[in-house]
Protein backbone atom coordinates (compact mmCIF):
# COMPACT_ATOMS: atom_id res chain seq x y z
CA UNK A 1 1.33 17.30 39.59
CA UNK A 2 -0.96 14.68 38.11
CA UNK A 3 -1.66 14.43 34.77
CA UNK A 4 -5.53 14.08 34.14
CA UNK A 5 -7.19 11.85 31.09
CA UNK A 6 -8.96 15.26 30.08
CA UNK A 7 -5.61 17.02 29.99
CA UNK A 8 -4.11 14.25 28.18
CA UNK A 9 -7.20 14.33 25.85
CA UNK A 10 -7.52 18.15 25.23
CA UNK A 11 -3.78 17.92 23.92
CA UNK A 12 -4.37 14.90 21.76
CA UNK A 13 -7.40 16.78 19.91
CA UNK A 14 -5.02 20.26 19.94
CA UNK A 15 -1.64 19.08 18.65
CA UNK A 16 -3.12 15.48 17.26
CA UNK A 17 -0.34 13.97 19.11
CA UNK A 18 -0.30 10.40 20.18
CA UNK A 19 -1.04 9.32 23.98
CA UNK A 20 2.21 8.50 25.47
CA UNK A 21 3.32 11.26 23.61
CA UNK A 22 0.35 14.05 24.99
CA UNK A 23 1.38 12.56 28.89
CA UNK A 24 4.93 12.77 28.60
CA UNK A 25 4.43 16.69 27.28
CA UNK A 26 2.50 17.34 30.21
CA UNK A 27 4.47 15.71 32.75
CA UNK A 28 7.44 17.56 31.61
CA UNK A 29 5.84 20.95 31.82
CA UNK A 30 3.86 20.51 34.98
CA UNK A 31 0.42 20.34 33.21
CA UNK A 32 0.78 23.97 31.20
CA UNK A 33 -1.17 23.56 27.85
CA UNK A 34 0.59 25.74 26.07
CA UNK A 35 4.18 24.59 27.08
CA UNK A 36 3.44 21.56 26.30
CA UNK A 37 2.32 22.05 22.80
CA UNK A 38 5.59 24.04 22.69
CA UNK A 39 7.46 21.09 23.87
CA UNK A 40 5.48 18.69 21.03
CA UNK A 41 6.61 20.99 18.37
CA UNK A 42 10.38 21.36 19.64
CA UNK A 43 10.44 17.38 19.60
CA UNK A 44 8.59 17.40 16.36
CA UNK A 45 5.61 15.32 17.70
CA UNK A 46 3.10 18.09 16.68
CA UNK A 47 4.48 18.17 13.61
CA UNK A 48 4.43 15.12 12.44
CA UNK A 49 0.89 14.38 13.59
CA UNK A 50 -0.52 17.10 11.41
CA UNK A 51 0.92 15.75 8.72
CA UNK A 52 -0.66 12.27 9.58
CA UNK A 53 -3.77 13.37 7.88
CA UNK A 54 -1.92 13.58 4.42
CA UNK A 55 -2.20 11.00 1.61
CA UNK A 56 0.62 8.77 1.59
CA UNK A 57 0.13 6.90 -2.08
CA UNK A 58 3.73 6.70 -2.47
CA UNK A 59 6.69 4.80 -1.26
CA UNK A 60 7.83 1.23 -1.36
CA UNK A 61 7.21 -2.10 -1.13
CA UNK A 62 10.44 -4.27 0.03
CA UNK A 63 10.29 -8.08 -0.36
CA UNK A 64 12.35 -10.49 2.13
CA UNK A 65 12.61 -14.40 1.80
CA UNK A 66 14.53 -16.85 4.09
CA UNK A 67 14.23 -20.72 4.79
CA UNK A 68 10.92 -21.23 2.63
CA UNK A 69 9.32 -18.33 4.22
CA UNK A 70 8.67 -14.93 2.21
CA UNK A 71 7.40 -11.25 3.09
CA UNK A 72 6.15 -8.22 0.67
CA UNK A 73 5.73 -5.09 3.24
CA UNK A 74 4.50 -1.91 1.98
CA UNK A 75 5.84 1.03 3.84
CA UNK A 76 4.35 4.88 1.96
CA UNK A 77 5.17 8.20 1.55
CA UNK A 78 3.90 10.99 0.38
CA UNK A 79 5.74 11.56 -2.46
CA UNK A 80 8.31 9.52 -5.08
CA UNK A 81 11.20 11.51 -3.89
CA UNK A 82 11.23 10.35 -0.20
CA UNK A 83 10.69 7.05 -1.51
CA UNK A 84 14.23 7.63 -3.34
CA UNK A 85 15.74 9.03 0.58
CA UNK A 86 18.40 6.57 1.46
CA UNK A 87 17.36 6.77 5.13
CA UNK A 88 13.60 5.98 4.11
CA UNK A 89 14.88 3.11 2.36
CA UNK A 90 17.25 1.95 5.43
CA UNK A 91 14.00 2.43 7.32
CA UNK A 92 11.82 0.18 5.10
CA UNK A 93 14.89 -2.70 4.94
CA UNK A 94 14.60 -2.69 8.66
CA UNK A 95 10.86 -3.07 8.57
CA UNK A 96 10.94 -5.44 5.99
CA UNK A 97 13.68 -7.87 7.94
CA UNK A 98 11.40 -7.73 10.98
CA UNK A 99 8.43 -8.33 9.04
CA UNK A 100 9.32 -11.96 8.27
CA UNK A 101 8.91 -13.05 11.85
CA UNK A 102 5.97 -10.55 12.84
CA UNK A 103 2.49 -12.69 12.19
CA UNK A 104 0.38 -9.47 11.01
CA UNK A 105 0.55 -5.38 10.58
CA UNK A 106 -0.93 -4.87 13.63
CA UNK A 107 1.86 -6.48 15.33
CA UNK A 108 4.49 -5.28 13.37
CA UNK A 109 4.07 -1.47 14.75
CA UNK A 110 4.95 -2.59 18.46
CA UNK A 111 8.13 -4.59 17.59
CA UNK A 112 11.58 -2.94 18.74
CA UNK A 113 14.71 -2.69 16.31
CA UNK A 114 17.84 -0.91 18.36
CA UNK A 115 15.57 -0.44 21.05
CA UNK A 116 13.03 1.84 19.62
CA UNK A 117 9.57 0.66 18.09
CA UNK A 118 8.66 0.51 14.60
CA UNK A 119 6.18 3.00 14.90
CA UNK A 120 8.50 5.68 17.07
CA UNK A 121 11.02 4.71 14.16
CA UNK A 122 8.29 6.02 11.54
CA UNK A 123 7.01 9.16 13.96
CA UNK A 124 10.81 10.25 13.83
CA UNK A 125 11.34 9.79 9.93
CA UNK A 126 7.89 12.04 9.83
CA UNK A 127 9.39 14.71 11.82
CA UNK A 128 13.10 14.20 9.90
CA UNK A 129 12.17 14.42 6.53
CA UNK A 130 8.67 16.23 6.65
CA UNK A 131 6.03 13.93 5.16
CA UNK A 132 4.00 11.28 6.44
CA UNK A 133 4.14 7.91 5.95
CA UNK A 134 2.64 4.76 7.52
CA UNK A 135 3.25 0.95 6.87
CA UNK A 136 -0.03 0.04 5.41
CA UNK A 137 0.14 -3.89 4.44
CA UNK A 138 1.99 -7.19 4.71
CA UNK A 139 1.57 -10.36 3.68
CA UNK A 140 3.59 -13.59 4.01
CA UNK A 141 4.00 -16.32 1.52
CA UNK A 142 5.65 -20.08 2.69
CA UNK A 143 6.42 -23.22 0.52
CA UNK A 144 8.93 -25.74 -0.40
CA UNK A 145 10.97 -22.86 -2.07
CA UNK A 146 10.05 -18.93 -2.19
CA UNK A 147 11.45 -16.39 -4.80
CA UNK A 148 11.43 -12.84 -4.76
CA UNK A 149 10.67 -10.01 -7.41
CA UNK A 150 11.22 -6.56 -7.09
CA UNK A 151 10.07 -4.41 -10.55
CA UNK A 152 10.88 -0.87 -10.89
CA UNK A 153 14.10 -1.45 -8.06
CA UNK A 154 15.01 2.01 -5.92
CA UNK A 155 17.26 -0.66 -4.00
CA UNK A 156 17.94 -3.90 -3.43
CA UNK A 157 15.10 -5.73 -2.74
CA UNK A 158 12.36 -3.12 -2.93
CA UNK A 159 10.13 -1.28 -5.10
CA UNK A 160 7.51 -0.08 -6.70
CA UNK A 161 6.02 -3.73 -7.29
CA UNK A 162 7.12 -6.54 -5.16
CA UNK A 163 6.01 -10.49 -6.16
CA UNK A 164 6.51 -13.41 -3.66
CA UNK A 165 6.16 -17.18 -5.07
CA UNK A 166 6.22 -20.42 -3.98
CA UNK A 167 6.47 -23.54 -5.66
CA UNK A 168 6.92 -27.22 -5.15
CA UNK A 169 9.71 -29.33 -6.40
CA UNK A 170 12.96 -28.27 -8.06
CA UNK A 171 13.54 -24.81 -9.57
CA UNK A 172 15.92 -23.81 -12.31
CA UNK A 173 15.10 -20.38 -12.55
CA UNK A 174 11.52 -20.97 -13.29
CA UNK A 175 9.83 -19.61 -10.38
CA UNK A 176 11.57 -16.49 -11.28
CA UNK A 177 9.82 -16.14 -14.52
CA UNK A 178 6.44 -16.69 -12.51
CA UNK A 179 7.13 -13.62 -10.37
CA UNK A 180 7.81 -11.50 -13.63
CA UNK A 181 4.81 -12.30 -15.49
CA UNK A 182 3.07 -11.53 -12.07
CA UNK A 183 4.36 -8.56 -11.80
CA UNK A 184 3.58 -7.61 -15.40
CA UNK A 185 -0.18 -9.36 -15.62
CA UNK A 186 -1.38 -9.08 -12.08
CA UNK A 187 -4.03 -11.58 -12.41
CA UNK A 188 -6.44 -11.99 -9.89
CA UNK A 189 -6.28 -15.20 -8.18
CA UNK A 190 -3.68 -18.35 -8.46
CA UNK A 191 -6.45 -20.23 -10.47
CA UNK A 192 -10.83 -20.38 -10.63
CA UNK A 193 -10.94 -22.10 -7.26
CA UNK A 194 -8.49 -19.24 -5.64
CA UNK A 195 -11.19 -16.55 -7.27
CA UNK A 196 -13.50 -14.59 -5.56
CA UNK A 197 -16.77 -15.89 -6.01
CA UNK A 198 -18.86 -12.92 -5.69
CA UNK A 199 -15.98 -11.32 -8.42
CA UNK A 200 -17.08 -13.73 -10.88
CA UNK A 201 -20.77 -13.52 -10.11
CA UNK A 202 -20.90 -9.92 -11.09
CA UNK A 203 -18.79 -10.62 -14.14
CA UNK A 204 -21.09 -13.49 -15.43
CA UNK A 205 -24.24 -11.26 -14.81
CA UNK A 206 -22.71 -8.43 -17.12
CA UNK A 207 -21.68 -10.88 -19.47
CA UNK A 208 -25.02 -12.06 -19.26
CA UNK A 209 -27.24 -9.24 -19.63
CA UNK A 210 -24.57 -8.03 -22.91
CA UNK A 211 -25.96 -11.25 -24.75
CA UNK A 212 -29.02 -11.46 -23.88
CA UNK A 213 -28.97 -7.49 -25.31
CA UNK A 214 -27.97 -9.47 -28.56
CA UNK A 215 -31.61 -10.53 -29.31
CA UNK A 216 -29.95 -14.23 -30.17
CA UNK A 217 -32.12 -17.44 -29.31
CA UNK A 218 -31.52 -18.41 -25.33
CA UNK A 219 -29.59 -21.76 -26.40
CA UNK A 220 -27.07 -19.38 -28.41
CA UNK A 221 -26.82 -16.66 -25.53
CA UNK A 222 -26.07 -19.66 -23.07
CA UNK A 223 -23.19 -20.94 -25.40
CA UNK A 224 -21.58 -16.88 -25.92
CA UNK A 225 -21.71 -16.91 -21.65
CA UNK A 226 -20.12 -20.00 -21.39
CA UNK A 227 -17.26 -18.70 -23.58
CA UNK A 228 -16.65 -15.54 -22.53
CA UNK A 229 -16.78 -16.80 -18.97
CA UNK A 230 -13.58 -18.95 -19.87
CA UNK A 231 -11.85 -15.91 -21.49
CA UNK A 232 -12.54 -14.20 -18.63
CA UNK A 233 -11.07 -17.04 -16.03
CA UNK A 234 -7.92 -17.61 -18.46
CA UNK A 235 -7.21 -13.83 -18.69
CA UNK A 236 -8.22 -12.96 -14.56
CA UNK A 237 -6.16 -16.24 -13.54
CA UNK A 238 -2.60 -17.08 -13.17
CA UNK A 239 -2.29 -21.05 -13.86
CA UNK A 240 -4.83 -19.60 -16.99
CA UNK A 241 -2.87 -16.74 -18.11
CA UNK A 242 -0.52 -16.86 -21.25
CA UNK A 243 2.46 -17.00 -20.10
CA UNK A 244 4.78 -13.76 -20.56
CA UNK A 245 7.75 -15.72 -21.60
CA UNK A 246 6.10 -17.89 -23.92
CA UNK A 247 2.65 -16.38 -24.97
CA UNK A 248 2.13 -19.75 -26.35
CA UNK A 249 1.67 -21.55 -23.23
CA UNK A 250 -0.06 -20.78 -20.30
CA UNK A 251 1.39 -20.60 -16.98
CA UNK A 252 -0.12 -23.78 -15.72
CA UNK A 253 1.77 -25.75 -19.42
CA UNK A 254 4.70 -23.95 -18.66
CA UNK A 255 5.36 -24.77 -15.21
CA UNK A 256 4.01 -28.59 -15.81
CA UNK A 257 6.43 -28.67 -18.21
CA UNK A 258 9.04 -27.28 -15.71
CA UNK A 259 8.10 -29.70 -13.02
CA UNK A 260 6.69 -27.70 -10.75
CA UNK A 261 3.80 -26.78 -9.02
CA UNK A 262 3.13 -23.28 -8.02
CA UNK A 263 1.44 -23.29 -4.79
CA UNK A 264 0.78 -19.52 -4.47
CA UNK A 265 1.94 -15.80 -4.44
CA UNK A 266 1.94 -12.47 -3.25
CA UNK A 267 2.24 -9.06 -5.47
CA UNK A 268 1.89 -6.09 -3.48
CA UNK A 269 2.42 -2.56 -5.71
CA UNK A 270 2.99 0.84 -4.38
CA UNK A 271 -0.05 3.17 -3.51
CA UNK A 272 -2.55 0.23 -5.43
CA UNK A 273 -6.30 1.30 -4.72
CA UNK A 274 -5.45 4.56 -2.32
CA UNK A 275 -7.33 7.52 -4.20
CA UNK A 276 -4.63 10.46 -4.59
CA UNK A 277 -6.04 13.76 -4.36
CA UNK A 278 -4.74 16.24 -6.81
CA UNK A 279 -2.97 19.74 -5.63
CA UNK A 280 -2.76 22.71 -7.87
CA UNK A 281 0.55 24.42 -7.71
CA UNK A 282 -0.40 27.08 -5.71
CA UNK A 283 -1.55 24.14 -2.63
CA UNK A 284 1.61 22.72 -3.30
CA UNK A 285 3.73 25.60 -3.04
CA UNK A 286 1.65 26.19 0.42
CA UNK A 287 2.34 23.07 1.28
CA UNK A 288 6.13 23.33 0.82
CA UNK A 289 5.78 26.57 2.93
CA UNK A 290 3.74 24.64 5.63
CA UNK A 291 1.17 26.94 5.15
């Protein structure tokens, strides 16, 4: 029989399955509602959409480089201990691998490894190990040479905090020590230019309105702004930043001193800005019962 948009619909809002997945129930049980929710659920489909709606502030972020050309991909779970699965971590290798010739996250659901796509790859992994997860962000990182940094390593070559950087002339080890102290300071931009602008509006107007609260003359107040404006560009800005390996130095002495010139970077870290909502026991025991 054909399968109507409405049907296709009504089983989508029921079971929270996806499309293809909603039509291909129904085709295989003749249209029956309920059989086909049964036949979501034997596949796992249902199940794993319901647990779509769960946080996922966990997981991993895997770092690839190749020929000048770097990728950090962050790939979540639920929970630390999946993130620790060897199969989740295959999973995010083979994401990761992909990712370096995929332009964009959107994209990177659609692609095919073994014949299956990325996302079908995650939808199983839902309904194998029980919680959900999602790829949430990517970003790519090219120069005349790229280094990786994974901190906090589950496995090779991802983590909890992943660093990409590229530089320009001849490295020794140096652009190494970048991605550490990136990993370890997370500043805010490569240097003032690379810095939001409305970031460091807000800023100045706080610092602002704390000296002016000072009661100071306005040539003084101008002179405290101006200075705490620079602190806050040395301390929010990686060429400004002491340098992690030498505190006496900034990065930008260090790596002039090094011979380089570090173009840019990328440090993605696990679950940074998703708001986790906090269980009691009893919800998670619940949960555990899929209650």
């Amino acid at each position: 029989m054909a399968i109507t948009a409405a049907q296709v619909k009504e089983l989508r809002d029921t079971t929270g399955a996806g499309m293809m997945d909603a039509k291909k129930a129904l085709t295989e049980t003749d249209g029956d509602m309920q059989a086909a929710q049964d036949w979501l659920r034997t596949k796992g489909l249902a199940k794993a959409a319901k647990k779509s709606g769960r946080t996922a502030a966990e997981g991993l972020v895997a770092v690839r480089v190749e020929d000048g050309k770097g990728v950090a991909v962050e790939v979540n779970s639920e929970t630390d201990f999946v993130a620790k699965n060897a199969d989740f971590q295959e999973m995010v290798g083979q994401i990761a691998e992909t990712a370096l010739h995929v332009p964009d996250t959107g994209a990177l659901g659609d692609f095919e490894i073994g014949g299956k796509s990325i996302n079908a790859m995650i939808t199983d992994k839902i309904a194998t190990i029980g919680e959900n997860m999602s790829i949430r962000r990517m970003a790519h990182l090219s120069g005349d040479t790229v280094v990786s940094y994974v901190h906090g390593a589950a496995a090779p070559g991802m983590g909890k905090i992943g660093v990409l950087v590229a530089v320009k002339g001849e490295d020794g080890g140096f652009a190494r020590q970048v991605a550490m102290h990136i990993a370890a300071a997370n500043p805010a931009a490569l240097d003032e230019t690379s810095l939001d602008q409305d970031f460091v509006a807000r800023e100045r107007a706080v610092l602002t309105e704390q000296a002016r609260e000072s009661g100071k003359p306005e040539q003084v107040i101008e002179k405290m702004i101006d200075g705490r404006m620079k602190k806050f560009l040395a301390e929010n800005t990686l060429m400004g930043q002491a340098f992690v390996v030498d505190p006496d130095k900034t990065v930008a002495q260090a790596a002039e001193e090094a011979g380089l010139a570090v173009t840019g970077y990328v440090r993605l870290e696990v679950g940074e800005g998703i708001e986790k909502v906090e269980e009691d026991f009893a919800a998670e025991v619940a949960k555990a019962r899929g209650e």
